[in-house]
Protein backbone atom coordinates (compact mmCIF):
# COMPACT_ATOMS: atom_id res chain seq x y z
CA UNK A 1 103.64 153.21 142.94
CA UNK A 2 106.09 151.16 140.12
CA UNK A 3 105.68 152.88 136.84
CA UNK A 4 104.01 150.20 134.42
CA UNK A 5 106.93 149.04 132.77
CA UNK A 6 108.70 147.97 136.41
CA UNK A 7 105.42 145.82 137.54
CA UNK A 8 104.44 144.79 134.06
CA UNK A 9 105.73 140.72 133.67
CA UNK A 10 108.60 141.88 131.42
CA UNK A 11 110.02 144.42 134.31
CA UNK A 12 109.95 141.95 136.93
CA UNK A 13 111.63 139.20 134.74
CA UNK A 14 114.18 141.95 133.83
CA UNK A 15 115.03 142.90 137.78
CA UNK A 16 115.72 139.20 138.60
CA UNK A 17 117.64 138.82 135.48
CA UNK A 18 119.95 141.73 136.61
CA UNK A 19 120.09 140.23 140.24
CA UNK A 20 121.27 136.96 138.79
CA UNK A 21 123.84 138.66 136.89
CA UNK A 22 125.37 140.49 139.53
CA UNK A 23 125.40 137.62 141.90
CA UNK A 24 128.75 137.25 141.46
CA UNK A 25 129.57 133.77 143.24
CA UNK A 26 125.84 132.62 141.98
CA UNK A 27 124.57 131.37 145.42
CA UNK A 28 121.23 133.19 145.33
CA UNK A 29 122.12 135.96 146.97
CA UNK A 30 123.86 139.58 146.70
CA UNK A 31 125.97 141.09 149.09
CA UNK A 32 125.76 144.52 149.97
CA UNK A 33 128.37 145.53 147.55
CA UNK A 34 126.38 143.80 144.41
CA UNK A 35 123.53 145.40 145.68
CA UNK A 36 124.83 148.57 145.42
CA UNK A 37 126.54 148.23 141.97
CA UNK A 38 122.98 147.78 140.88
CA UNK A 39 121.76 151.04 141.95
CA UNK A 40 121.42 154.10 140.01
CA UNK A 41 125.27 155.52 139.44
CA UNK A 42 124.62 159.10 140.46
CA UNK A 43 123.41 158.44 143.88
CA UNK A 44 126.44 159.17 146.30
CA UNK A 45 128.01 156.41 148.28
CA UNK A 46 126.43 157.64 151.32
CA UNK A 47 123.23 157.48 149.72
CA UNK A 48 123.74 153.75 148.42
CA UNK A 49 124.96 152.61 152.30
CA UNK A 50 121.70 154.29 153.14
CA UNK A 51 119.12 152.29 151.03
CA UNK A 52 121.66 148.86 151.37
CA UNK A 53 121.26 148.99 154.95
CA UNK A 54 117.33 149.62 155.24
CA UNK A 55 117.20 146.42 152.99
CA UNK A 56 119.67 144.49 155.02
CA UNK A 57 117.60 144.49 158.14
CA UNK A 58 119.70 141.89 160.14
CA UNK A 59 123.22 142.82 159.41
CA UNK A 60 124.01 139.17 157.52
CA UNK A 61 125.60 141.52 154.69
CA UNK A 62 124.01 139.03 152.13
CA UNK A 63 119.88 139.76 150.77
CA UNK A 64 118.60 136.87 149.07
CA UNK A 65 117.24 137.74 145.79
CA UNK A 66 113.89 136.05 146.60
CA UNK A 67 114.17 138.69 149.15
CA UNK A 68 114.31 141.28 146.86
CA UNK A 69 111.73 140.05 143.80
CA UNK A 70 108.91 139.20 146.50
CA UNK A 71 109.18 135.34 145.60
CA UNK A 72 109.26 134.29 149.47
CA UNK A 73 107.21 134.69 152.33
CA UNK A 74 109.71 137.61 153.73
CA UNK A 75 110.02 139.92 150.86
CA UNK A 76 109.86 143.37 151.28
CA UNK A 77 106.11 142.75 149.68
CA UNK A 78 105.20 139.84 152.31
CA UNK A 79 106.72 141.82 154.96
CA UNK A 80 104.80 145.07 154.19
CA UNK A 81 101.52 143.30 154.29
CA UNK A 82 101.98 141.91 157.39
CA UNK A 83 102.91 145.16 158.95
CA UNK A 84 99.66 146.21 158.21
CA UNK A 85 98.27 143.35 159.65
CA UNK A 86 100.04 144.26 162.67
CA UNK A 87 99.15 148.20 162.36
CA UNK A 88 95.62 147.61 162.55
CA UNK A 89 95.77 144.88 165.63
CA UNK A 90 94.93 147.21 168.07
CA UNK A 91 91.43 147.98 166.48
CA UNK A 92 90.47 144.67 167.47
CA UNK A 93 87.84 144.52 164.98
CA UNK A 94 87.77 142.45 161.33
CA UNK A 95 89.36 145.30 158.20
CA UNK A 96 89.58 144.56 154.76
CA UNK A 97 92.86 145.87 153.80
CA UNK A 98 92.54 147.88 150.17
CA UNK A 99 95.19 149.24 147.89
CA UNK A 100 95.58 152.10 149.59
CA UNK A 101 98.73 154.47 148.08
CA UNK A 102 100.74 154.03 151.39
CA UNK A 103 100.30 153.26 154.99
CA UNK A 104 100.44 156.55 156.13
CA UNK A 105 97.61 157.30 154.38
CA UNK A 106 96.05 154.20 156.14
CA UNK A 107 97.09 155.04 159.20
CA UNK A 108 96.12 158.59 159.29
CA UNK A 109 92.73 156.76 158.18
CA UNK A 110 92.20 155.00 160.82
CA UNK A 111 93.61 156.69 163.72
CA UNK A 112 90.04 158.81 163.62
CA UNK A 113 88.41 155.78 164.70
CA UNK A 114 90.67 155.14 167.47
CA UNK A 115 92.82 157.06 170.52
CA UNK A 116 95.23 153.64 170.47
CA UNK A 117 98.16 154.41 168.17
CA UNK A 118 97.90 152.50 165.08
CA UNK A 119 101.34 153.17 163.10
């Protein structure tokens, strides 16, 4: 869960306002390398490549910030909804998806109700 300040209108208009700034050639996106200067300094290199290339999911080297501030239909947001959508296909029955803390916790959930796997 985002602390207040980071989901509160103020902290989202501050993220994009710090992707915009460190898009460097201003074409809407950042490349791995802006990406990283973003993140927090005292994470090791190693650890930067690590989270850069969970985000960067199909090796283009660029993330769009849309991308990144869940303003398009594949956002990290979008995208994590829809994996539940697809988590729970093999119940075959009608859920109503809540906001559960994490899909583990969803998972683990469900997979009493059911031998299929569900994660």
């Amino acid at each position: 869960l985002r602390v207040p300040e980071l989901a509160s209108a103020a902290g989202r208009q501050s993220r994009l306002a710090k992707f915009v700034e460190a898009d460097a050639d201003k074409d809407g996106q950042l490349t791995t390398d802006e990406l990283k200067s973003l993140l927090n300094p005292k994470l090791s290199e190693e650890e930067k490549n690590e989270i850069v290339s969970a985000l960067d999911f199909d090796n283009k080297g660029k993330l769009p910030i849309d991308f990144l501030t869940s303003t398009s239909t594949t956002s990290l947001v979008a995208r994590a909804f829809l994996d539940r959508f697809d988590m729970l296909q093999p119940l075959k029955f009608p859920v109503m998806l809540s906001a559960l803390q994490s899909d583990q916790d969803l998972a683990t959930y469900l997979a009493r109700y059911t031998n299929l796997q569900v994660t």
